[in-house]
N, C-alpha and C. Protein backbone atom coordinates (compact mmCIF):
# COMPACT_ATOMS: atom_id res chain seq x y z
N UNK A 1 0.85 -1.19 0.00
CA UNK A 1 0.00 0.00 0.00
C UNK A 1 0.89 1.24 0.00
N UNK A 2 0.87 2.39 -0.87
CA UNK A 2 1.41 3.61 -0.90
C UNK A 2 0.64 4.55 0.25
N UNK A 3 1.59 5.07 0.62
CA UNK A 3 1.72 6.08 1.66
C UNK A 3 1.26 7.51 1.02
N UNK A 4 -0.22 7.84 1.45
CA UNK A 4 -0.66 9.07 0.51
C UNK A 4 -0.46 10.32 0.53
N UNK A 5 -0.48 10.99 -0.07
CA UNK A 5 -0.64 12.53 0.42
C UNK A 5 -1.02 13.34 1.90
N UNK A 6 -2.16 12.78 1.94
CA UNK A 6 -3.08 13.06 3.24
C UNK A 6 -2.36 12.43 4.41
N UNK A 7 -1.79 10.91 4.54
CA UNK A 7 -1.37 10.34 5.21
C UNK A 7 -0.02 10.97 5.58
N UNK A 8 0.89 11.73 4.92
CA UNK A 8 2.42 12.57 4.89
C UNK A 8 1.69 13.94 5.65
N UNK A 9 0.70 14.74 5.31
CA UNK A 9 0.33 15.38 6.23
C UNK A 9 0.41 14.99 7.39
N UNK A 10 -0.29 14.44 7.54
CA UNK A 10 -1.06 14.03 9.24
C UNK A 10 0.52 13.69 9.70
N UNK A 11 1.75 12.64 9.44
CA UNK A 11 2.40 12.79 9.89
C UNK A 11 3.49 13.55 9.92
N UNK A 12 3.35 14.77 8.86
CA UNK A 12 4.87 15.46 9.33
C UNK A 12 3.97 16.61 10.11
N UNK A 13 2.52 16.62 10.48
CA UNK A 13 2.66 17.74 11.09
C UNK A 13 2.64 17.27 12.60
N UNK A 14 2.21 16.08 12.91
CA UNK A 14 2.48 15.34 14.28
C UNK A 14 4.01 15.25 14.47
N UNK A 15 4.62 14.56 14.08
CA UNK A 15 6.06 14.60 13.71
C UNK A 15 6.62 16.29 14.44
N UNK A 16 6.03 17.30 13.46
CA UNK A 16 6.44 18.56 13.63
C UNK A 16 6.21 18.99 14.83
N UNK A 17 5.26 18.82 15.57
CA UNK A 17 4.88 19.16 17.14
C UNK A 17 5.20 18.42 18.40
N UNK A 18 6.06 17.37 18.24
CA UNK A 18 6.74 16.44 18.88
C UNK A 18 8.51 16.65 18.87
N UNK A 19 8.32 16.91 17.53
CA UNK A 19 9.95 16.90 17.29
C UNK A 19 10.78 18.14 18.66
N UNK A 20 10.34 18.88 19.36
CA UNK A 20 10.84 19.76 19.99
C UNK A 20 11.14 18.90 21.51
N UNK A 21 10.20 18.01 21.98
CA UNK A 21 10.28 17.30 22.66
C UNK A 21 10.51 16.04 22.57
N UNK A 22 11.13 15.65 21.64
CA UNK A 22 11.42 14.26 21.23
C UNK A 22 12.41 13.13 22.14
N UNK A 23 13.15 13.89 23.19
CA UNK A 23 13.56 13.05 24.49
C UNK A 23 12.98 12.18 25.34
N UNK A 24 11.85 13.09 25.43
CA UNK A 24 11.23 13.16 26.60
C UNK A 24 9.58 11.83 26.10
N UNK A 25 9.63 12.47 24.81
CA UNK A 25 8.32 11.66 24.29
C UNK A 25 9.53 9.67 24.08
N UNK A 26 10.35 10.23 23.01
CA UNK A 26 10.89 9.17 23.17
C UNK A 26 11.45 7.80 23.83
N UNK A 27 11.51 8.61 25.55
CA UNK A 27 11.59 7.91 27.21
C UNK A 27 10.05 7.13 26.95
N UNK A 28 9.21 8.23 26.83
CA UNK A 28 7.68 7.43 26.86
C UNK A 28 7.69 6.28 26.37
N UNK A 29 8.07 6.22 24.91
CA UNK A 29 7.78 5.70 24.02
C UNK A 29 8.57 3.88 24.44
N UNK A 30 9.77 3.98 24.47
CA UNK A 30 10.80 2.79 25.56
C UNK A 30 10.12 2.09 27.04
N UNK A 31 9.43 3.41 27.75
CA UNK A 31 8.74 3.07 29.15
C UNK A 31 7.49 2.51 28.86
N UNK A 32 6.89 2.71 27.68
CA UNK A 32 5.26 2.06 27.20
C UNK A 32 5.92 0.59 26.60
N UNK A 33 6.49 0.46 25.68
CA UNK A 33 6.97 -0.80 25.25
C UNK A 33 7.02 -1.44 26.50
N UNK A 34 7.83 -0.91 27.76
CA UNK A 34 8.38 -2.28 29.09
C UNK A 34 7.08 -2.36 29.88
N UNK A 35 6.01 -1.55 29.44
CA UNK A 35 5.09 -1.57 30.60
C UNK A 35 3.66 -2.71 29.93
N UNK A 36 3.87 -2.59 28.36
CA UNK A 36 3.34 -3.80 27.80
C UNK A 36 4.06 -5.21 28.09
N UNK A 37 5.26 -4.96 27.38
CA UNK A 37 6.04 -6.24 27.49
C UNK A 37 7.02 -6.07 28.51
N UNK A 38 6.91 -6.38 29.64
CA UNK A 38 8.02 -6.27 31.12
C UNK A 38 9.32 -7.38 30.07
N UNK A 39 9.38 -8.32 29.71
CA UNK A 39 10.09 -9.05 29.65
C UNK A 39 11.14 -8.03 28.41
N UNK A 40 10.70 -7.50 27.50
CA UNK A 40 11.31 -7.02 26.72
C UNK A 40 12.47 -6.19 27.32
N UNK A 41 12.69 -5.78 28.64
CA UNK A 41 14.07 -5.13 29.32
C UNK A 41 15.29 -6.20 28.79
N UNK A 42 14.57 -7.37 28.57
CA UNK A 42 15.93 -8.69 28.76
C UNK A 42 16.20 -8.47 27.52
N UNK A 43 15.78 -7.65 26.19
CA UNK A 43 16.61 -7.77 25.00
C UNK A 43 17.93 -6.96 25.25
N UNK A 44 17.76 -5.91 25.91
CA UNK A 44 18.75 -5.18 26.08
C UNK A 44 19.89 -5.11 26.49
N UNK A 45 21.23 -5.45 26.21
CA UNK A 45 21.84 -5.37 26.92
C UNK A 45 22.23 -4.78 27.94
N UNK A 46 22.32 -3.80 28.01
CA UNK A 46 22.45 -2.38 28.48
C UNK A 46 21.77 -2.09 30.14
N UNK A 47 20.26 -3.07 29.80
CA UNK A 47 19.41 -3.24 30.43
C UNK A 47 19.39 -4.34 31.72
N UNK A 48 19.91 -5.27 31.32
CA UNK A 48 19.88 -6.77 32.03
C UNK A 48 20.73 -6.48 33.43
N UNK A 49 21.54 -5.30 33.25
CA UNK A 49 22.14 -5.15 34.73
C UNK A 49 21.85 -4.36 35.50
N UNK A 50 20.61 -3.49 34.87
CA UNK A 50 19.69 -2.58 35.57
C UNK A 50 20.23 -1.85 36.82
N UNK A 51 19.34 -2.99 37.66
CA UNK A 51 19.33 -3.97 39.09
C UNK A 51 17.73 -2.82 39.47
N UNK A 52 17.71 -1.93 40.09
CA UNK A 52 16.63 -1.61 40.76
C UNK A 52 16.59 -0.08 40.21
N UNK A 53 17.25 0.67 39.36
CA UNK A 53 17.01 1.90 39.40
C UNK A 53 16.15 2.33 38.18
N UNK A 54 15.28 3.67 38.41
CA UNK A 54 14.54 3.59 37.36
C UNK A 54 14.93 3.60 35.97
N UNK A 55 14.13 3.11 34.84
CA UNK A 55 14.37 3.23 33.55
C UNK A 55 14.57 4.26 33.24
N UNK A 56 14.02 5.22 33.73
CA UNK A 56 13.79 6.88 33.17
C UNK A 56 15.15 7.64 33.66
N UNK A 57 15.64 7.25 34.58
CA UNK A 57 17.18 7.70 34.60
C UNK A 57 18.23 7.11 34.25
N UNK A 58 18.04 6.00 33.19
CA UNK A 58 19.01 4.89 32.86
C UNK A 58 19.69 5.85 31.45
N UNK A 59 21.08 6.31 31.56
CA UNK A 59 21.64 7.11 30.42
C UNK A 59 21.53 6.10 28.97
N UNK A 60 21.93 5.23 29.14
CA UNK A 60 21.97 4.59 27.53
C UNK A 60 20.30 4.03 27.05
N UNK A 61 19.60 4.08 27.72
CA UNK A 61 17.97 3.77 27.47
C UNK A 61 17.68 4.97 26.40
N UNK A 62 17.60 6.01 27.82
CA UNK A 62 17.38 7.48 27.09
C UNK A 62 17.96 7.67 25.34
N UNK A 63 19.23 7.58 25.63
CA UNK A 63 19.99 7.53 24.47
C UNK A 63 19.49 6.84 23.29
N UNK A 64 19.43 5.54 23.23
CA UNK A 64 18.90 4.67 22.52
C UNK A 64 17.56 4.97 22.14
N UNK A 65 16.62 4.81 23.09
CA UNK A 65 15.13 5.56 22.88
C UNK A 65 15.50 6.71 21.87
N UNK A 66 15.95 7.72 22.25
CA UNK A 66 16.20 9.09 21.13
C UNK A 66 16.63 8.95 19.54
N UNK A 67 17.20 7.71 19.44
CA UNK A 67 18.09 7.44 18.56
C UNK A 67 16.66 6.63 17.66
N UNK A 68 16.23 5.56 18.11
CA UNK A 68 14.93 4.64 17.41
C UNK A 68 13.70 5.16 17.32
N UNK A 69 13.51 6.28 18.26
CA UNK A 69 12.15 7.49 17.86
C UNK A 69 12.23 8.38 16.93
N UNK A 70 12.98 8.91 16.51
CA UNK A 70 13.79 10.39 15.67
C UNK A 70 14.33 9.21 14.51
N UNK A 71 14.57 8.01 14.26
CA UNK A 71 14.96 7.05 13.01
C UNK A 71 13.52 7.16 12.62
N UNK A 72 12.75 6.37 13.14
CA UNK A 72 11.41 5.80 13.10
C UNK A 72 10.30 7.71 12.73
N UNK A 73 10.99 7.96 13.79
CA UNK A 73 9.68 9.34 12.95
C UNK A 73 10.09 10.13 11.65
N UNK A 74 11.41 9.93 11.71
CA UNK A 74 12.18 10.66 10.52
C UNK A 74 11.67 10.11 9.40
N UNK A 75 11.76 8.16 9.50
CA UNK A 75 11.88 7.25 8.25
C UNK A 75 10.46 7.99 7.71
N UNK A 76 9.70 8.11 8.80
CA UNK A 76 8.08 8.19 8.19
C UNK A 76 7.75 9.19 7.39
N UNK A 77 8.98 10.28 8.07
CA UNK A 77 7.93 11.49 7.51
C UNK A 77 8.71 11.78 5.81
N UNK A 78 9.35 10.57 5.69
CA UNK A 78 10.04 10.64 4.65
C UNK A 78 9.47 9.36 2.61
N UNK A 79 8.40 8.79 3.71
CA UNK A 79 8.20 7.73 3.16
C UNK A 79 7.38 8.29 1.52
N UNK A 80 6.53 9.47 1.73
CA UNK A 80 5.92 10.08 0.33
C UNK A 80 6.83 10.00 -0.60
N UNK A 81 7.73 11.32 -0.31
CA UNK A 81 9.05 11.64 -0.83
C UNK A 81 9.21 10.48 -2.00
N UNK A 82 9.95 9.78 -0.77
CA UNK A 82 11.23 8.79 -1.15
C UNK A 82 10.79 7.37 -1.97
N UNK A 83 8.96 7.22 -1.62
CA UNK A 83 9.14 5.75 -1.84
C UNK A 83 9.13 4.19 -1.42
N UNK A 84 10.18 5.11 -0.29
CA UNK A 84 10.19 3.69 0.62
C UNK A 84 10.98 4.50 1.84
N UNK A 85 11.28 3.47 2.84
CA UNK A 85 11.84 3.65 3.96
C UNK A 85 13.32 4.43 4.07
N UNK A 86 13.56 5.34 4.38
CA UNK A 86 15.17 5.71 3.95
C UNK A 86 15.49 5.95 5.32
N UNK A 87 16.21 4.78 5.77
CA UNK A 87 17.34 4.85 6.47
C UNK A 87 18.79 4.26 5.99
N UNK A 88 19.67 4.85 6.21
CA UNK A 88 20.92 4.86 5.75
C UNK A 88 21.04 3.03 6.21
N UNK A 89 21.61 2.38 4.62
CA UNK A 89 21.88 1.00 4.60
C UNK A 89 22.02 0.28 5.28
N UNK A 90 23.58 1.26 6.18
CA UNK A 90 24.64 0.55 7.16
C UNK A 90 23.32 0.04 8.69
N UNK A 91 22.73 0.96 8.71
CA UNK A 91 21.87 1.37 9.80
C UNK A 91 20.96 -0.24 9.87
N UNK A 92 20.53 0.24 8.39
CA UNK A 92 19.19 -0.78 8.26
C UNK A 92 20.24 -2.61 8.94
N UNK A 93 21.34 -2.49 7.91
CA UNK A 93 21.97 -3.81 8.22
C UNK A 93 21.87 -4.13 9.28
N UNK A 94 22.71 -3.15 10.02
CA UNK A 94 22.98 -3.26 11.78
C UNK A 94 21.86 -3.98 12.65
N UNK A 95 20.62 -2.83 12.19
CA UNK A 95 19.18 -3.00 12.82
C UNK A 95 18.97 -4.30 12.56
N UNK A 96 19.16 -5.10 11.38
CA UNK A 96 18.69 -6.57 11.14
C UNK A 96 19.57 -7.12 12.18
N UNK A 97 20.62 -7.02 12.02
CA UNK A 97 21.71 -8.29 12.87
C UNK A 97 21.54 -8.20 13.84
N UNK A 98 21.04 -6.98 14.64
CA UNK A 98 20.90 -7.12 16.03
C UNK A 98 19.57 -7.53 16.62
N UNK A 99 18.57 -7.07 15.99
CA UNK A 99 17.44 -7.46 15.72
C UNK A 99 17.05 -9.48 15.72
N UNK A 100 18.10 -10.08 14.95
CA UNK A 100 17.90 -11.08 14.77
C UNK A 100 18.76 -12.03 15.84
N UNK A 101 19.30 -11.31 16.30
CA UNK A 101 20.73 -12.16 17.38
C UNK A 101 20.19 -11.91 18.09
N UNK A 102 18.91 -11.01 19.19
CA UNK A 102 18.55 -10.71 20.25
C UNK A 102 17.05 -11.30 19.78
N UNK A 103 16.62 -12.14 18.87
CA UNK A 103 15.57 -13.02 18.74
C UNK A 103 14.25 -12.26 18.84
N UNK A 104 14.07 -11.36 18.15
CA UNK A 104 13.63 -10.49 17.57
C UNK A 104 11.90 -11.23 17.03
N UNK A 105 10.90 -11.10 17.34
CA UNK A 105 10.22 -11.65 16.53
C UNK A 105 8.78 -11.12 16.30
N UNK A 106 8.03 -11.22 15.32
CA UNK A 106 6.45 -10.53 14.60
C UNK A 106 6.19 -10.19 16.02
N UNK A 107 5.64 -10.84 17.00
CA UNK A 107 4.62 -10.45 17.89
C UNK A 107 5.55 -9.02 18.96
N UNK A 108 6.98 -9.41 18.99
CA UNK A 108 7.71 -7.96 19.18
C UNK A 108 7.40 -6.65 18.62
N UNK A 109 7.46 -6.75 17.24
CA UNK A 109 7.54 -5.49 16.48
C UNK A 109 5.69 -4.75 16.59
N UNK A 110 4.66 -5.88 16.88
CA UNK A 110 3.18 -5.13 17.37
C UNK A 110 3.36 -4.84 18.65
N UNK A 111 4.11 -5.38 19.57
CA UNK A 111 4.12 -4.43 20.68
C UNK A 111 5.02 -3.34 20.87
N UNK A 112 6.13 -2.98 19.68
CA UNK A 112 6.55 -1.53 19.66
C UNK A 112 5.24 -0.46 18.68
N UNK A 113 4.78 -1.48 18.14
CA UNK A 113 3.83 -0.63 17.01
C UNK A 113 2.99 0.21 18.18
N UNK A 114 2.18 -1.07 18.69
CA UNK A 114 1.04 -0.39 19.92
C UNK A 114 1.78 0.80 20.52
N UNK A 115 2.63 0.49 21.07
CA UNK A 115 3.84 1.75 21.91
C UNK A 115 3.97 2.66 21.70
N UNK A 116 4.27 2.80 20.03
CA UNK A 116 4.48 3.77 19.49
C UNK A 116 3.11 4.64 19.56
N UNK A 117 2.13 4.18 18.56
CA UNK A 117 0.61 4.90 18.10
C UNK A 117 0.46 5.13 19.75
N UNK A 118 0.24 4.90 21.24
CA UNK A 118 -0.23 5.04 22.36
C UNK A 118 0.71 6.06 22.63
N UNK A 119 1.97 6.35 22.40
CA UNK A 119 2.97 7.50 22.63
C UNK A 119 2.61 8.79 21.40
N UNK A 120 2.36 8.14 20.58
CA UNK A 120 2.27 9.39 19.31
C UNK A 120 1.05 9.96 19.81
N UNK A 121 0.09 9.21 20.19
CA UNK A 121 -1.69 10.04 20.37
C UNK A 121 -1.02 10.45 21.94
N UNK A 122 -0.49 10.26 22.95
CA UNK A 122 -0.94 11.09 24.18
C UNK A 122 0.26 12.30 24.18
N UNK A 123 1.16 12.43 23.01
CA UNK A 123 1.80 13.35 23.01
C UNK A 123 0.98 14.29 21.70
N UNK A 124 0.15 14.30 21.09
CA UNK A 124 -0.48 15.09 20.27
C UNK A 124 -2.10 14.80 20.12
N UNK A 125 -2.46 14.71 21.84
CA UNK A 125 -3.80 14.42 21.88
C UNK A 125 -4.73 15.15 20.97
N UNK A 126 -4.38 16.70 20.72
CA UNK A 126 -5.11 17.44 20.32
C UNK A 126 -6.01 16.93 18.66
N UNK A 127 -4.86 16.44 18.25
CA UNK A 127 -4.32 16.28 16.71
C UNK A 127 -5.07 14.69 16.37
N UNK A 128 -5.13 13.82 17.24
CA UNK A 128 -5.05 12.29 17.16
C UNK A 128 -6.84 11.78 16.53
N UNK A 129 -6.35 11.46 15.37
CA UNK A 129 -7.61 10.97 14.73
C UNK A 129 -7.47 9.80 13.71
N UNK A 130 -8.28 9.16 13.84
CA UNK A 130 -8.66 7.81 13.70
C UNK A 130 -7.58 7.67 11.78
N UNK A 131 -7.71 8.73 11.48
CA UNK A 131 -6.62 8.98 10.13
C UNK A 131 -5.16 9.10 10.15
N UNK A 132 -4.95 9.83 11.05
CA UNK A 132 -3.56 9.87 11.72
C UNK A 132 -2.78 8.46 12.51
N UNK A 133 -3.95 7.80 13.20
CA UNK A 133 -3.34 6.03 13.78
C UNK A 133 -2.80 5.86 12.74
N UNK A 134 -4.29 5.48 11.65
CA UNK A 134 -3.44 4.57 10.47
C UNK A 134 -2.71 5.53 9.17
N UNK A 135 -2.15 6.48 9.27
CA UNK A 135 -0.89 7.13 8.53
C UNK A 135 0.03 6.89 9.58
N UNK A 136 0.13 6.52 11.08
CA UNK A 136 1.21 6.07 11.75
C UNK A 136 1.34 4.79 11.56
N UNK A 137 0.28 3.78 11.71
CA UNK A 137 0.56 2.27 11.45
C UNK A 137 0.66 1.89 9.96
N UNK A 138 0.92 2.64 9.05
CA UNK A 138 1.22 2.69 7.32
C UNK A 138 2.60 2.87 7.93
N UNK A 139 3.08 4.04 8.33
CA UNK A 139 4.55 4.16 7.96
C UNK A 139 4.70 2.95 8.64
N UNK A 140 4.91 2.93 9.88
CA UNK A 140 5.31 1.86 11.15
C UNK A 140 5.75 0.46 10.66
N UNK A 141 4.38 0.35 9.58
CA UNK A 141 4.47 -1.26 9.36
C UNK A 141 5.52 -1.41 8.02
N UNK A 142 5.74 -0.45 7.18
CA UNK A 142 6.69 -0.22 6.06
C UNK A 142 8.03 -0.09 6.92
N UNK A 143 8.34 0.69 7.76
CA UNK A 143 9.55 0.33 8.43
C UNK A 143 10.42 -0.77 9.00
N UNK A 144 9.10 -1.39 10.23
CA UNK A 144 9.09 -2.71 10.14
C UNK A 144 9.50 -3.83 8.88
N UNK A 145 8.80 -3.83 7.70
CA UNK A 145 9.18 -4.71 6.81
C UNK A 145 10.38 -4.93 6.73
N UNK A 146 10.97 -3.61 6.04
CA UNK A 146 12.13 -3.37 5.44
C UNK A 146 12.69 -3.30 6.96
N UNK A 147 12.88 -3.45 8.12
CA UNK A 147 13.76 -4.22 9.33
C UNK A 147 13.80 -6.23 9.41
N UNK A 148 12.52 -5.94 9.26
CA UNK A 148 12.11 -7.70 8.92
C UNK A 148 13.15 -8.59 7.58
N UNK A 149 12.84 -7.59 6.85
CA UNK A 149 13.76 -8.06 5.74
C UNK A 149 15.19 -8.13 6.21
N UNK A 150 15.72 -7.20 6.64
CA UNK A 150 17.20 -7.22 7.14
C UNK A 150 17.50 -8.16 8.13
N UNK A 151 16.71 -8.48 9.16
CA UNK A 151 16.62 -9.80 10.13
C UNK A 151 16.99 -11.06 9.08
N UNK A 152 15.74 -11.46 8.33
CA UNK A 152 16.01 -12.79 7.43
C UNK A 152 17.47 -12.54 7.23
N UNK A 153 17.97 -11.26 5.91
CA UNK A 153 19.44 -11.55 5.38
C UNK A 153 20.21 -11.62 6.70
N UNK A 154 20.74 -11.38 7.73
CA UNK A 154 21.28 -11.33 8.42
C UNK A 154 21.46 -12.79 9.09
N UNK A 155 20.17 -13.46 9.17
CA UNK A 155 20.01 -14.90 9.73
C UNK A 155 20.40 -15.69 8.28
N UNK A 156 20.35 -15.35 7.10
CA UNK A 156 20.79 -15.93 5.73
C UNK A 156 22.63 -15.93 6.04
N UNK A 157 23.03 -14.61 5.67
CA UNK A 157 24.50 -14.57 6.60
C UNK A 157 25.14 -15.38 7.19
N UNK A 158 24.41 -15.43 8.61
CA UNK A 158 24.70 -16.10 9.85
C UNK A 158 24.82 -17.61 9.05
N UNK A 159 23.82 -18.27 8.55
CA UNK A 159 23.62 -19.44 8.46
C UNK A 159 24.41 -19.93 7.46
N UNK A 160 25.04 -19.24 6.72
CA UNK A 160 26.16 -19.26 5.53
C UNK A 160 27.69 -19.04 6.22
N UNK A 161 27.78 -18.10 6.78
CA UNK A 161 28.66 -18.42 7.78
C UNK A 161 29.14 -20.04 8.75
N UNK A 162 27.94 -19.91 9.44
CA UNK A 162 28.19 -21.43 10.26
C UNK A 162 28.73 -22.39 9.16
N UNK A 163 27.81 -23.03 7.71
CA UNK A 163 28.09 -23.44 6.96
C UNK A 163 29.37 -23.29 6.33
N UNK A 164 30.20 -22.49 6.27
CA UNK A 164 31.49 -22.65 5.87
C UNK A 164 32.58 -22.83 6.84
N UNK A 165 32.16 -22.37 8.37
CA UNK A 165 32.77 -23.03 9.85
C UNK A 165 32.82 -24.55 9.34
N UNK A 166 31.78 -24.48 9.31
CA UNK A 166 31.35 -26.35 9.25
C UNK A 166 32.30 -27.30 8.24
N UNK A 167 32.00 -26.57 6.98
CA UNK A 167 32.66 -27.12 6.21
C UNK A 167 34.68 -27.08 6.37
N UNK A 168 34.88 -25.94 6.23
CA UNK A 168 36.43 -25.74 6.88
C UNK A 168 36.79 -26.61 7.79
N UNK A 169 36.02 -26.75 9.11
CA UNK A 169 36.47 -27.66 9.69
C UNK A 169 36.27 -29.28 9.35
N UNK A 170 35.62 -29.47 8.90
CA UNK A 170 35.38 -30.65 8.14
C UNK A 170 36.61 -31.45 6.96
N UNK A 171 36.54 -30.01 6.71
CA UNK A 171 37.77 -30.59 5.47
C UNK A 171 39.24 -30.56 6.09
N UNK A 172 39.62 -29.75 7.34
CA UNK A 172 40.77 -29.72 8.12
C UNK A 172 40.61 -31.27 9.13
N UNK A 173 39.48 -31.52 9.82
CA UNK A 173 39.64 -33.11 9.92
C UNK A 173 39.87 -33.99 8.68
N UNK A 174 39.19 -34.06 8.30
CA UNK A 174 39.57 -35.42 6.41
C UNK A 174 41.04 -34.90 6.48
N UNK A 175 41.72 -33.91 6.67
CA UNK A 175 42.93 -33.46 6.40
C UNK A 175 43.92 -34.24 7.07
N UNK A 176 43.42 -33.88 8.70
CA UNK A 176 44.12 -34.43 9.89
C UNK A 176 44.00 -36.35 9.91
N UNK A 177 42.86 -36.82 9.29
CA UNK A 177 42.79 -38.38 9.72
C UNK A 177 43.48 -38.86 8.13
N UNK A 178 43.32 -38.33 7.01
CA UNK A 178 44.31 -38.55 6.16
C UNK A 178 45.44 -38.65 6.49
N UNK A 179 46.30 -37.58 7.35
CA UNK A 179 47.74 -37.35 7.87
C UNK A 179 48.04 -38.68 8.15
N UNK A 180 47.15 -38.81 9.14
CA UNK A 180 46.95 -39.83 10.43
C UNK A 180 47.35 -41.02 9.93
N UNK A 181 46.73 -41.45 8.28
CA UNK A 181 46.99 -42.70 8.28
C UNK A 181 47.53 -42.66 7.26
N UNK A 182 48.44 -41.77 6.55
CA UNK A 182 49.15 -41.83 5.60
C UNK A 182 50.83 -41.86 6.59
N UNK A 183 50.32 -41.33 7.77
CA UNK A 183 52.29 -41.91 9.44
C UNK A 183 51.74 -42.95 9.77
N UNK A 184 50.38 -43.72 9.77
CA UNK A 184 50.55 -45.00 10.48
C UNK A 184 51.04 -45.75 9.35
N UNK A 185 50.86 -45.78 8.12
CA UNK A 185 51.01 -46.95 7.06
C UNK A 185 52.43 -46.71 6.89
N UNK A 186 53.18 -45.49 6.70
CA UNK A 186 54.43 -45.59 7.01
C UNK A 186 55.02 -46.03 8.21
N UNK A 187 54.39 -46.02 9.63
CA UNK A 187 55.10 -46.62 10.06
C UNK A 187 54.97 -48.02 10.26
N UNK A 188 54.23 -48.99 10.06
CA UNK A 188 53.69 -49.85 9.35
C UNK A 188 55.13 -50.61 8.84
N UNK A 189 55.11 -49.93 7.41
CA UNK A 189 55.91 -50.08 6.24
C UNK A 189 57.84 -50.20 6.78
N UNK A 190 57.81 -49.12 8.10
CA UNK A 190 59.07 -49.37 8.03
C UNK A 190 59.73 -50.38 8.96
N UNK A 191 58.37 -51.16 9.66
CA UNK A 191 58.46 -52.19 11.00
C UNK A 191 59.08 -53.31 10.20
C-alpha cells in the first residue's frame, strides 16, 4: 500500500509538534513498550544489569530511545518523498543483525507498534484521529518490513557463515585423519 498525500500530512505535522520534545516523548515511548512487554528489558543489553534503578534515569535507554524514535519518525515522515523507507543501509543492516541475534520476533515489532501509536496520540492528543493512527501504522508497518527483511538476510548470513565453519572444519579433519593414516602406514611399512 502507498503512503498518501493526506497520510504525509497528518504525519509530518504530528512529527512537527513532537519533534521539539522528542527526548522526553521518546523515554515514553521505551517506558510504554516495558510496561506492555516487562520481559522485553531482557533484549537489552544495556538493560539486564539494571538492578533496581529507574528506567527513566538509565543514560543509555534514554539515548537509545532518542536514537529509534527520531529514526522511526524521521523514516516516516520521509516515506511520500522517497518511496520507501530511507534509512541509511549501514543502519538498516545493523538494525537486522541485532534485531535477529537478540531473537527479535512478529509479535515484538506489534508491541513496539502499539507503543508507538499510544505514545504518538498522548503526546499530540489534540491532533489524534482515527486517520492519523493509520498514517502512523502505514509508515510503522513499512519500516518494520524493510527491518524484517534485514533480520532474514542477516540470519541468511549467519547461516552461511556457520556453513562454511562447518565445512572448513570438516575438510581440516579429512585433512588431519588422512595425515593420520598416511604416518601410520608408514610406520607400518618401516616395522
Amino acid at each position: 500500500m502507498g503512503f498518501s498525500e493526506a497520510q504525509e500530512e497528518l504525519v509530518l505535522r504530528s512529527w512537527k509538534a513532537m519533534k521539539s520534545d522528542s527526548e522526553s516523548t521518546a523515554l515514553k515511548f521505551f517506558l510504554r513498550i516495558f510496561e506492555i512487554a516487562p520481559g522485553a528489558k531482557q533484549m537489552f543489553s544495556f538493560l539486564r544489569d539494571a538492578g533496581d534503578a529507574p528506567l527513566e534515569k538509565h543514560p543509555k535507554l534514554k539515548a537509545h530511545a532518542v536514537t529509534v524514535f527520531v529514526m522511526a519518525c524521521e523514516s516516516a515522515t520521509q516515506l511520500r518523498s522517497t518511496g520507501d523507507v530511507k534509512v541509511r543501509e549501514a543502519t538498516l543492516k545493523r538494525l537486522g543483525a541485532t534485531h535477529a541475534r537478540a531473537g527479535v520476533a512478529d509479535a515484538h515489532f506489534e508491541v513496539v507498534k502499539t507503543a508507538l501509536l499510544d505514545t504518538i496520540r498522548d503526546a499530540v492528543p489534540d491532533m489524534w484521529t482515527p486517520e492519523m493512527k493509520a498514517a502512523w501504522e502505514e509508515a510503522y508497518d513499512q519500516l518494520a518490513a524493510v527491518i524484517k527483511e534485514e533480520m532474514k538476510n542477516a540470519a541468511a548470513a549467519e547461516e552461511q557463515t556457520k556453513n562454511a565453519a562447518t565445512a572448513a572444519e570438516e575438510t581440516t579433519n579429512a585433512a588431519a585423519a588422512e595425515e593420520e593414516t598416511t604416518n601410520a602406514a608408514a610406520a607400518v611399512d618401516a616395522s
